[in-house]
N, C-alpha and C. Protein backbone atom coordinates (compact mmCIF):
# COMPACT_ATOMS: atom_id res chain seq x y z
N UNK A 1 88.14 86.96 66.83
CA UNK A 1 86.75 87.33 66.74
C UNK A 1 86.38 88.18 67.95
N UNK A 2 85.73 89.12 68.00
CA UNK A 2 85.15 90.41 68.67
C UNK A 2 83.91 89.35 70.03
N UNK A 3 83.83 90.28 70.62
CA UNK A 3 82.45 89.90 71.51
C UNK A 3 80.99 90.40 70.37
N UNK A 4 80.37 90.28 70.88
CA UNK A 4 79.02 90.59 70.53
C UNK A 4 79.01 92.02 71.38
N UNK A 5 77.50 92.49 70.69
CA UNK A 5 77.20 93.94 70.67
C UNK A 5 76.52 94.07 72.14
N UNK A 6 75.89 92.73 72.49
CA UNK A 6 75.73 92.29 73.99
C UNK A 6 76.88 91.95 74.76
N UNK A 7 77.35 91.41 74.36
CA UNK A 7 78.37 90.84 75.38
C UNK A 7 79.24 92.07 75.89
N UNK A 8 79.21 93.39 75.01
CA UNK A 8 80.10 94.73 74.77
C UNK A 8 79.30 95.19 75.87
N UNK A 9 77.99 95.69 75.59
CA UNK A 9 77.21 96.05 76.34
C UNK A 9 76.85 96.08 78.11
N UNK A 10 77.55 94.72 78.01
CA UNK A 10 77.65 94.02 79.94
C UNK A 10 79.06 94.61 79.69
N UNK A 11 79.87 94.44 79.23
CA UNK A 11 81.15 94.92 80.01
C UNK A 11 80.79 96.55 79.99
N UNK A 12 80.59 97.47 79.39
CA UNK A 12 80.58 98.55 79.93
C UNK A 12 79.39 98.92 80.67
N UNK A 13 78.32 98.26 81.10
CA UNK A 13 77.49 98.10 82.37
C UNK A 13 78.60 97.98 83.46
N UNK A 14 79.43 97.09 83.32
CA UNK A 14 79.82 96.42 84.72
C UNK A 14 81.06 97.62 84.74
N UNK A 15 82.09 97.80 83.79
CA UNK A 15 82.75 99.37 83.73
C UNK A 15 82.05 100.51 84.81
N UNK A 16 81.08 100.44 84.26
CA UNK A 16 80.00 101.90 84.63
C UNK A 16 79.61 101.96 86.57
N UNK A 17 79.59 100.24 86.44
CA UNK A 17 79.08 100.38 88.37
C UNK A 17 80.68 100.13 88.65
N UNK A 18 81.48 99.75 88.42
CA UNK A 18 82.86 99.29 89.19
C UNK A 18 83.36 100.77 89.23
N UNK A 19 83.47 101.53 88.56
CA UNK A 19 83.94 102.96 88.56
C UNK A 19 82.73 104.08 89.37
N UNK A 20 81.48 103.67 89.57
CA UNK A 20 80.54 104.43 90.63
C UNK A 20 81.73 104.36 92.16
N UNK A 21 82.03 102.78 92.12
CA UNK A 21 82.74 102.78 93.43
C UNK A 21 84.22 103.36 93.24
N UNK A 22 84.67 103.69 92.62
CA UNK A 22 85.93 104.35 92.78
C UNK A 22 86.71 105.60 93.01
N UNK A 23 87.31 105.49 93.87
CA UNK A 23 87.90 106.82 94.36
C UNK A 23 88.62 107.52 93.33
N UNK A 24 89.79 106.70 92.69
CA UNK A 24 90.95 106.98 91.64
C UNK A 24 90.88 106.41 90.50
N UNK A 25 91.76 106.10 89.94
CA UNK A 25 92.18 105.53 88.62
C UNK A 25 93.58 105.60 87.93
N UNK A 26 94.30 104.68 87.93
CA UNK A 26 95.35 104.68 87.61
C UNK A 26 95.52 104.24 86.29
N UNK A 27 95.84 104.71 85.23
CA UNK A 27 96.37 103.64 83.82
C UNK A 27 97.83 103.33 83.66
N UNK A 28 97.67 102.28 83.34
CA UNK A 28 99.24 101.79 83.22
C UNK A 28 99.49 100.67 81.83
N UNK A 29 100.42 101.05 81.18
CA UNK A 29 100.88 100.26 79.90
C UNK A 29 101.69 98.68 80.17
N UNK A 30 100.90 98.30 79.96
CA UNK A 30 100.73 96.31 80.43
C UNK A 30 101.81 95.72 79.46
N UNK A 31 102.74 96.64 78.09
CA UNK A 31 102.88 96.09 76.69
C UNK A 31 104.17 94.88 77.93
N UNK A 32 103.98 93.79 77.23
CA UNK A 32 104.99 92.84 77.84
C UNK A 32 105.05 92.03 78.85
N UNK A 33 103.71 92.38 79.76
CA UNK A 33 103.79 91.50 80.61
C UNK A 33 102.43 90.52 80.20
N UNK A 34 103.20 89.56 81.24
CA UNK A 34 102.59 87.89 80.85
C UNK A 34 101.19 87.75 81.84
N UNK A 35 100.42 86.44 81.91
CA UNK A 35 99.01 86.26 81.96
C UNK A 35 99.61 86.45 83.71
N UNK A 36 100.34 85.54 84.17
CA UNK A 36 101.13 85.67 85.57
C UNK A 36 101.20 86.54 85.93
N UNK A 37 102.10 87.48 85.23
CA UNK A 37 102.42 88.81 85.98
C UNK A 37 101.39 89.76 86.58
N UNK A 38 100.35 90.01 85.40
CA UNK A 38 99.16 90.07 85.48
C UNK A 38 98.49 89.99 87.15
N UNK A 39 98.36 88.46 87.21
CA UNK A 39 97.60 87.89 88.01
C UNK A 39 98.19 88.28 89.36
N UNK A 40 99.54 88.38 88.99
CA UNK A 40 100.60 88.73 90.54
C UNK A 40 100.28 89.79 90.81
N UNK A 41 100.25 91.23 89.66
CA UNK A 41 99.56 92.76 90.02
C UNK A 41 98.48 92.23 90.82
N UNK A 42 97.86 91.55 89.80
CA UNK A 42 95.96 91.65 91.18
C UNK A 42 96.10 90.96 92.28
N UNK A 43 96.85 90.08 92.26
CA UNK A 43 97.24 89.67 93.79
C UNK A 43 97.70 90.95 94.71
N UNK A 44 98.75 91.65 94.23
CA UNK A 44 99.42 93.07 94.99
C UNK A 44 98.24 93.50 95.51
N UNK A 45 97.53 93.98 95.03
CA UNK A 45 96.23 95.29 94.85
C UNK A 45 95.36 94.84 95.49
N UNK A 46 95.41 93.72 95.83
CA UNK A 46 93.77 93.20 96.32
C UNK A 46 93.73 93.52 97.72
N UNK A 47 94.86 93.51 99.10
CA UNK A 47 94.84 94.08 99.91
C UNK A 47 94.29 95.84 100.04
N UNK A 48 94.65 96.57 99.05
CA UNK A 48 93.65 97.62 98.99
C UNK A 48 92.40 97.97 98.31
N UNK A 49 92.04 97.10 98.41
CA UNK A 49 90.75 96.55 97.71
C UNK A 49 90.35 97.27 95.76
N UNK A 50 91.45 97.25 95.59
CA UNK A 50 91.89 97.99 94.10
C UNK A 50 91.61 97.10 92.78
N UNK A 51 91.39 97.06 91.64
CA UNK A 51 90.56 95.98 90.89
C UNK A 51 92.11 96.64 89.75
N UNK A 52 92.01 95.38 89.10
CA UNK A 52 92.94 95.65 87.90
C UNK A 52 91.98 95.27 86.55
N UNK A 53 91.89 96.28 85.40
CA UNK A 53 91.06 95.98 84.93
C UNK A 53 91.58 95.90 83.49
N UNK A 54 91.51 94.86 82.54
CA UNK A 54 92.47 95.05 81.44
C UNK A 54 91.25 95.24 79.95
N UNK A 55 91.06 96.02 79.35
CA UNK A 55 89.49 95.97 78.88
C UNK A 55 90.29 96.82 77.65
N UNK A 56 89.28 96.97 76.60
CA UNK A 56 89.64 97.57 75.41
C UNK A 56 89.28 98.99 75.80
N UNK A 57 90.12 99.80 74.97
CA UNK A 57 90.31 101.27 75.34
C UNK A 57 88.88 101.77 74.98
N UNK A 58 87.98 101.05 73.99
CA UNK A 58 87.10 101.68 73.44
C UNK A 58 85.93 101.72 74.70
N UNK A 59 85.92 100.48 74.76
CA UNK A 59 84.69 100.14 76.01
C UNK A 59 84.97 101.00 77.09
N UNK A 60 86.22 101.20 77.72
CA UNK A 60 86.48 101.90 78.43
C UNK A 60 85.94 103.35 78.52
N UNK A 61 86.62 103.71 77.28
CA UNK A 61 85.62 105.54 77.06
C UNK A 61 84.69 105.78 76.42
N UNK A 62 84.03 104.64 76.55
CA UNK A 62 82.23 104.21 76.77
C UNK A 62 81.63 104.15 78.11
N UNK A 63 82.31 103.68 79.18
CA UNK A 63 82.29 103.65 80.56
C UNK A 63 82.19 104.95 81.21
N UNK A 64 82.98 105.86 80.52
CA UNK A 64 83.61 107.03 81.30
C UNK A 64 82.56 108.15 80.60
N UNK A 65 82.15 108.07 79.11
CA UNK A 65 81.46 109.05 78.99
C UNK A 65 80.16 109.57 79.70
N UNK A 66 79.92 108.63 80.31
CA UNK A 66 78.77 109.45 81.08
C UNK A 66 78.99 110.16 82.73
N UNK A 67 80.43 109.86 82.90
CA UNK A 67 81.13 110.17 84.21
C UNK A 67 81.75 111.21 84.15
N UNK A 68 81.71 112.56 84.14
CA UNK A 68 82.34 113.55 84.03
C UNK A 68 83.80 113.85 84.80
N UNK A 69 83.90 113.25 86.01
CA UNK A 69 84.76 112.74 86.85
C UNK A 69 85.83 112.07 86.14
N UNK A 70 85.62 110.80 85.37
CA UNK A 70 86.87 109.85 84.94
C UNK A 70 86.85 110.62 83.46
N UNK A 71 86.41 111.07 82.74
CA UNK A 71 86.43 111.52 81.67
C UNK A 71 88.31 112.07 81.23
N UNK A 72 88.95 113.12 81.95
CA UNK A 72 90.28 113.33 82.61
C UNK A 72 90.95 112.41 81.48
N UNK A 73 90.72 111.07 82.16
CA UNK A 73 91.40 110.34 81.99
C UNK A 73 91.55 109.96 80.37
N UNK A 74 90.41 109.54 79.71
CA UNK A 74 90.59 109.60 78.28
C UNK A 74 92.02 109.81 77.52
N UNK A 75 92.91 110.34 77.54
CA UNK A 75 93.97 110.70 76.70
C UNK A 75 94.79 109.26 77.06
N UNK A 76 95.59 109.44 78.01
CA UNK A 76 95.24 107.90 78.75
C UNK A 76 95.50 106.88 77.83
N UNK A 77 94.44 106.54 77.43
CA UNK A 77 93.97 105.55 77.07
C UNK A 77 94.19 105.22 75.59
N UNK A 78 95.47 105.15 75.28
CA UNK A 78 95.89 104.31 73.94
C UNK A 78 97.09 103.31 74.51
N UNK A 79 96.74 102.50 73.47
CA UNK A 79 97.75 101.08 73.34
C UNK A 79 97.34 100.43 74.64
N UNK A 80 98.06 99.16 74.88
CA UNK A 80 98.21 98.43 75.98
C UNK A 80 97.69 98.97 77.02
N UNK A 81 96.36 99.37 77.69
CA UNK A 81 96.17 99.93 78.80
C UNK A 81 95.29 98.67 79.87
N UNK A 82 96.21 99.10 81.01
CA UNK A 82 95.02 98.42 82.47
C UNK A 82 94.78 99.46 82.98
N UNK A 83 93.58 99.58 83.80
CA UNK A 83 93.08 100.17 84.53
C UNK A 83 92.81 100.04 85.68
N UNK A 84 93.67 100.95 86.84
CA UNK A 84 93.85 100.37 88.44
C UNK A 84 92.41 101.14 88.85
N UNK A 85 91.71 100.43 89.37
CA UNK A 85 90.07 101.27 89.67
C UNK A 85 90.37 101.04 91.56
N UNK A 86 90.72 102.53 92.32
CA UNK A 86 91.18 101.99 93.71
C UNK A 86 89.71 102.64 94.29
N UNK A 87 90.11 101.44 95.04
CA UNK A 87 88.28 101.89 95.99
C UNK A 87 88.68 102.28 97.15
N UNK A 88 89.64 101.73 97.78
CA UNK A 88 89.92 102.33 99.35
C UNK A 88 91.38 103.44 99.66
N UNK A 89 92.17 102.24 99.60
CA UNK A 89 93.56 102.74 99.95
C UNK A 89 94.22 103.49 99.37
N UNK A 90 94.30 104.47 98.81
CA UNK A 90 94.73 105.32 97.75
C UNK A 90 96.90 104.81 97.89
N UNK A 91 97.07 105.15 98.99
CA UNK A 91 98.57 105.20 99.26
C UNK A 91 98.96 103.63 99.14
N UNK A 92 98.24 102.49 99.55
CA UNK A 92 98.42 101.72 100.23
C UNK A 92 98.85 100.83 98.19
N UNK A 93 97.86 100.79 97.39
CA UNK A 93 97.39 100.66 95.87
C UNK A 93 98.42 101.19 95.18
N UNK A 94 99.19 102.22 95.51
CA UNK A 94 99.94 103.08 94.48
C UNK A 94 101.52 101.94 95.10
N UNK A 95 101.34 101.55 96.23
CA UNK A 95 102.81 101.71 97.17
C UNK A 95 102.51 100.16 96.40
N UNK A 96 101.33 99.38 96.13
CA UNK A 96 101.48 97.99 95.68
C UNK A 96 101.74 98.03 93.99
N UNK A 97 101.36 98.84 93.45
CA UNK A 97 101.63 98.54 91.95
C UNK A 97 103.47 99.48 92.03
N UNK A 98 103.80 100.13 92.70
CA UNK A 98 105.38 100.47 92.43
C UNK A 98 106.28 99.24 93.07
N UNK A 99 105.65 98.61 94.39
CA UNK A 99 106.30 97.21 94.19
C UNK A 99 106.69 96.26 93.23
N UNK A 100 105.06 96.23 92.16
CA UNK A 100 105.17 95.56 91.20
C UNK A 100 106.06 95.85 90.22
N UNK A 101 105.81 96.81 90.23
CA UNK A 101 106.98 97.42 88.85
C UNK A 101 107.90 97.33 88.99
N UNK A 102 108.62 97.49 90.18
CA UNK A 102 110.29 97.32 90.64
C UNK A 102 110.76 95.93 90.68
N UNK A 103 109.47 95.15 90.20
CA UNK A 103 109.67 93.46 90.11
C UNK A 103 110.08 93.23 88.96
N UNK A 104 108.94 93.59 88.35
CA UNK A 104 109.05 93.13 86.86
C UNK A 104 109.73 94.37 85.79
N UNK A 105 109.86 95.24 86.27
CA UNK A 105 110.45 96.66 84.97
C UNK A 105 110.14 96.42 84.10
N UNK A 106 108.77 96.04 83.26
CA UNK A 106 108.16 95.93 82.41
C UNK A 106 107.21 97.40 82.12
N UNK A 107 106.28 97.35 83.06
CA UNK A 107 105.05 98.23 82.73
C UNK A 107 105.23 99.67 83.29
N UNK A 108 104.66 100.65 82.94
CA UNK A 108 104.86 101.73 83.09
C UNK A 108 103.48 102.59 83.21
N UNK A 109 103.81 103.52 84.29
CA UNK A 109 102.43 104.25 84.80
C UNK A 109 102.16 105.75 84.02
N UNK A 110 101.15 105.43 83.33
CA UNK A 110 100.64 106.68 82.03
C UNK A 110 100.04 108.15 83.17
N UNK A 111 99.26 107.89 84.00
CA UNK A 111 99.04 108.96 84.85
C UNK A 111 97.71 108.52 85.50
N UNK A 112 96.72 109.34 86.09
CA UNK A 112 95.48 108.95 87.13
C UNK A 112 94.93 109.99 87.32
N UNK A 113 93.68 109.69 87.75
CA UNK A 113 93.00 110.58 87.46
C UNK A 113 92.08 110.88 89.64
N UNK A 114 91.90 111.61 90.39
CA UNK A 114 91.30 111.48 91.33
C UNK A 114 90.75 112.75 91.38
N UNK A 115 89.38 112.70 91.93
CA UNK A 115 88.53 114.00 92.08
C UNK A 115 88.14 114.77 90.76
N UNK A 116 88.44 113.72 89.61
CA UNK A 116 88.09 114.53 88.33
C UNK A 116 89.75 115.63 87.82
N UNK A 117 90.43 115.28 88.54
CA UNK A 117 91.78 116.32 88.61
C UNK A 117 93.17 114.80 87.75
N UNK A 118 93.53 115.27 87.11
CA UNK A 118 94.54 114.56 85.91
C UNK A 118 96.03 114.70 87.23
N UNK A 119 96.35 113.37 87.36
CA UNK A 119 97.58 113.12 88.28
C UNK A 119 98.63 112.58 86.98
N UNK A 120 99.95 113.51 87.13
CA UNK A 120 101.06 112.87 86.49
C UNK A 120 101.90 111.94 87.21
N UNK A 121 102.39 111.34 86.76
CA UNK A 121 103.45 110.07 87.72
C UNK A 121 104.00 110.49 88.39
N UNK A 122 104.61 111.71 88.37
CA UNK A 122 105.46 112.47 89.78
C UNK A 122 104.25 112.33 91.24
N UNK A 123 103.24 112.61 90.71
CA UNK A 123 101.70 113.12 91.36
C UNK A 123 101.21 112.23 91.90
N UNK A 124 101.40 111.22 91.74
CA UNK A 124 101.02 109.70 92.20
C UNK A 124 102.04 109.24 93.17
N UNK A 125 103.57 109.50 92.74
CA UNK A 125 104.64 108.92 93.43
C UNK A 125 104.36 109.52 94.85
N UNK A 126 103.80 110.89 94.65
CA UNK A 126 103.92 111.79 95.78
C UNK A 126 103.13 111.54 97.12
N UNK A 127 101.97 110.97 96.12
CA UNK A 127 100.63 110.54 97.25
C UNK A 127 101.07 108.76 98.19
N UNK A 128 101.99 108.75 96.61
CA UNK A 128 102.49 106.85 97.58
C UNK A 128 103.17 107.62 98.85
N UNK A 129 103.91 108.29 99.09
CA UNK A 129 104.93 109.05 100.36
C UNK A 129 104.11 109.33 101.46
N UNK A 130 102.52 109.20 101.34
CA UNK A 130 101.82 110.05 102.22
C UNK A 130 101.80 108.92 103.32
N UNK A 131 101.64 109.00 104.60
CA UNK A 131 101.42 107.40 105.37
C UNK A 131 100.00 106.84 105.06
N UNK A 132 99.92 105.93 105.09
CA UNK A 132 98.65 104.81 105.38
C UNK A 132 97.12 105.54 105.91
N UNK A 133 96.40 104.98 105.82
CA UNK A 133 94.92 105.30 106.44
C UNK A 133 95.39 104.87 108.15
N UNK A 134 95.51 104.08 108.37
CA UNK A 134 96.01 103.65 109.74
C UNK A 134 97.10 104.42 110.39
N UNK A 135 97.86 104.99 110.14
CA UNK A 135 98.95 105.23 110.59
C UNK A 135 98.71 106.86 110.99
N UNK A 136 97.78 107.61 110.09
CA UNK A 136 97.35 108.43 110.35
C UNK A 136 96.34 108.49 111.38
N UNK A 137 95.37 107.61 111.62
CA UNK A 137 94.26 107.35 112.57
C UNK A 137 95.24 107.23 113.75
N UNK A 138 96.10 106.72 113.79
CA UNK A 138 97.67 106.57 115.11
C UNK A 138 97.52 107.95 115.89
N UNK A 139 97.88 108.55 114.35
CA UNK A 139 98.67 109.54 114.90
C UNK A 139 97.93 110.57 115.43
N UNK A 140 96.83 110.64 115.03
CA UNK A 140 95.50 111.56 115.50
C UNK A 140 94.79 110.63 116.91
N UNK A 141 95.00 110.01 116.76
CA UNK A 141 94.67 109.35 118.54
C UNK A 141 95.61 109.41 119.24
N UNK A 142 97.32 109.41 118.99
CA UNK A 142 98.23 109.92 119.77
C UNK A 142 98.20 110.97 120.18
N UNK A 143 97.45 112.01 119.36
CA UNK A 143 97.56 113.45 119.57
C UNK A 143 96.61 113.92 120.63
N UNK A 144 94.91 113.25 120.23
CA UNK A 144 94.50 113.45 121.10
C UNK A 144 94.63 113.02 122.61
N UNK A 145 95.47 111.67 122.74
CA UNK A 145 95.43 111.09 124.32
C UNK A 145 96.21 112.03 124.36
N UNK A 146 97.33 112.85 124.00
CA UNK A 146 98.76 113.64 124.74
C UNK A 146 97.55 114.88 125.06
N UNK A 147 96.74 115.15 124.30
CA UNK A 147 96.13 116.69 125.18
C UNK A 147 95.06 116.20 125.99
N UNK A 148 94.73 114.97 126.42
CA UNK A 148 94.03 114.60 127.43
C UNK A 148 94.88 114.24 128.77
N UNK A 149 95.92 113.60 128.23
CA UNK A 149 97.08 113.65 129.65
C UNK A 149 97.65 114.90 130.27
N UNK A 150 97.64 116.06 129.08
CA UNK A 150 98.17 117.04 129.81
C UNK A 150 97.14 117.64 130.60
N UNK A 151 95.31 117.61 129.99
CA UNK A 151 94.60 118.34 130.53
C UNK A 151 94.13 117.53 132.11
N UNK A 152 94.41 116.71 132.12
CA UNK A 152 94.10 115.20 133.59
C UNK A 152 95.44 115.85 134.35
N UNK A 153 96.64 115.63 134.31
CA UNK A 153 97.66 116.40 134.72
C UNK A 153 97.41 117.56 135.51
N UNK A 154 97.44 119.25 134.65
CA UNK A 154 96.84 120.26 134.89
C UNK A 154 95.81 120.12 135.81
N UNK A 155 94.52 119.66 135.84
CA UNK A 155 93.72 119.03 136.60
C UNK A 155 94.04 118.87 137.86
N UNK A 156 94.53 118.17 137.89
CA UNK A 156 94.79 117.12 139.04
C UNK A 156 96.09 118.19 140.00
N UNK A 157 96.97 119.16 139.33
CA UNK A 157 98.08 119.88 139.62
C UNK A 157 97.26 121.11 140.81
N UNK A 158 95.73 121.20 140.26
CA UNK A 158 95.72 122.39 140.95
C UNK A 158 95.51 121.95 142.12
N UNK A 159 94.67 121.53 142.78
CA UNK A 159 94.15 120.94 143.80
C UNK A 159 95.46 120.75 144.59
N UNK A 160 96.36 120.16 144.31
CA UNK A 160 98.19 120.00 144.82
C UNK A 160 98.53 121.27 145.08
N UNK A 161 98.89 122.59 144.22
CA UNK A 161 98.70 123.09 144.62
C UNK A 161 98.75 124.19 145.49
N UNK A 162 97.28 124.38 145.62
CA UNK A 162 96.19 124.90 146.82
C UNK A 162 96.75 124.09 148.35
N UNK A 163 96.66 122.92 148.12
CA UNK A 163 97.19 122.37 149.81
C UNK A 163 98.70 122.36 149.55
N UNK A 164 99.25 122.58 149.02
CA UNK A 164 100.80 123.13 149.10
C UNK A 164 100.55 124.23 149.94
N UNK A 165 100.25 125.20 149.12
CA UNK A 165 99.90 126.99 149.55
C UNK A 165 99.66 126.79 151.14
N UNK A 166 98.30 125.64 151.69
CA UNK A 166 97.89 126.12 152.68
C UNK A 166 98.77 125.82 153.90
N UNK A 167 99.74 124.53 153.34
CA UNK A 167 100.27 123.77 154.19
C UNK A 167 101.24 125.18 154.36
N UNK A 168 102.27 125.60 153.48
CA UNK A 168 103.24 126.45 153.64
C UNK A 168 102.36 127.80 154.60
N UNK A 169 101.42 128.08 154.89
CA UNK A 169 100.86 129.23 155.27
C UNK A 169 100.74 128.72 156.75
N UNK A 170 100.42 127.22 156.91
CA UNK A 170 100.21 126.55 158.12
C UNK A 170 101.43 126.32 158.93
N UNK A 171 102.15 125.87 158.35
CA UNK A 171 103.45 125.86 158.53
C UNK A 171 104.22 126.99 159.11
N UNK A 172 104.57 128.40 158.32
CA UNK A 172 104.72 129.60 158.45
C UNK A 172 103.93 130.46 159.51
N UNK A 173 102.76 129.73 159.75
CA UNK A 173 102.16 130.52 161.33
C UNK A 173 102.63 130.08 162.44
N UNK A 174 102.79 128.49 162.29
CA UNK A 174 103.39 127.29 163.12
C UNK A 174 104.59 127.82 164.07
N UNK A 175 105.39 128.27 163.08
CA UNK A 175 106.59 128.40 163.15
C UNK A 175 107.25 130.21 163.98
């Protein structure tokens, strides 16, 4: 037996704001895996604050039609579909559901959608390769302390120097 025409209604309300917050969207074909496995994906994902969403395809592109953005995605969306809705970590979300998959070799990633732009699985694999939100913030504060040490350095070199120069001139009259 179906939900009600209300009960339809709240899920693609709640579709409609869970996807306001989302950066991406991943679909992936669920055919075979169990209520567990399931639960183990949303366990993966939840460190990047990523929602796994398992909903009927219809409600779904009921959700999306008024989003011109996820729209993309539509084709997508036959048979067995979940829907990875990532809110933060883009790399961090992709690097947790290819864990999953290499667990279970069950499910398989249909494609994603970010910026309104259609990502194929190569396209996704590519963005998992990218480093972390953190690791990048590293590396851009590494960068900047190294041109603050060199410019403190430099700095500090001239003044050295100038009383080099004067000493050798002092010296050289001395003498």
């Amino acid at each position: 037996m179906g939900r009600s025409l209300a009960g339809k209604q709240v899920v693609v309300k709640t579709l409609e704001s869970e996807l306001a917050e989302a950066q991406m969207i991943l679909v992936v074909d669920y055919t075979g895996l169990t209520v567990a496995e399931i639960t183990n994906l949303r366990r993966k994902l939840r460190p990047s604050n990523t929602l796994c969403k398992v909903t009927k395809n219809t409600l779904m592109k009921r959700a999306i039609s008024d989003q011109a953005q996820w729209q993309p995605i539509e084709p997508f969306l036959k048979g067995a579909s979940a829907c990875l809705l990532v809110k933060e970590d883009i790399a961090g979300a992709i690097k947790a559901y290819q864990a999953f998959q290499k667990e279970t070799k069950k499910s398989e990633l249909r494609g994603g959608v970010l910026d309104g732009k259609v990502l194929t699985p190569d396209e996704i694999k590519a963005i998992a390769d990218l480093p972390s939100k953190e690791v990048l913030i590293g590396q851009i504060a590494g960068a900047i302390n190294g041109v603050a040490t060199k410019l403190a350095f430099g700095i500090k070199e001239i003044p050295q120097s100038l009383a080099r120069a004067i000493q050798a001139i002092n010296d050289k009259e001395a003498a």
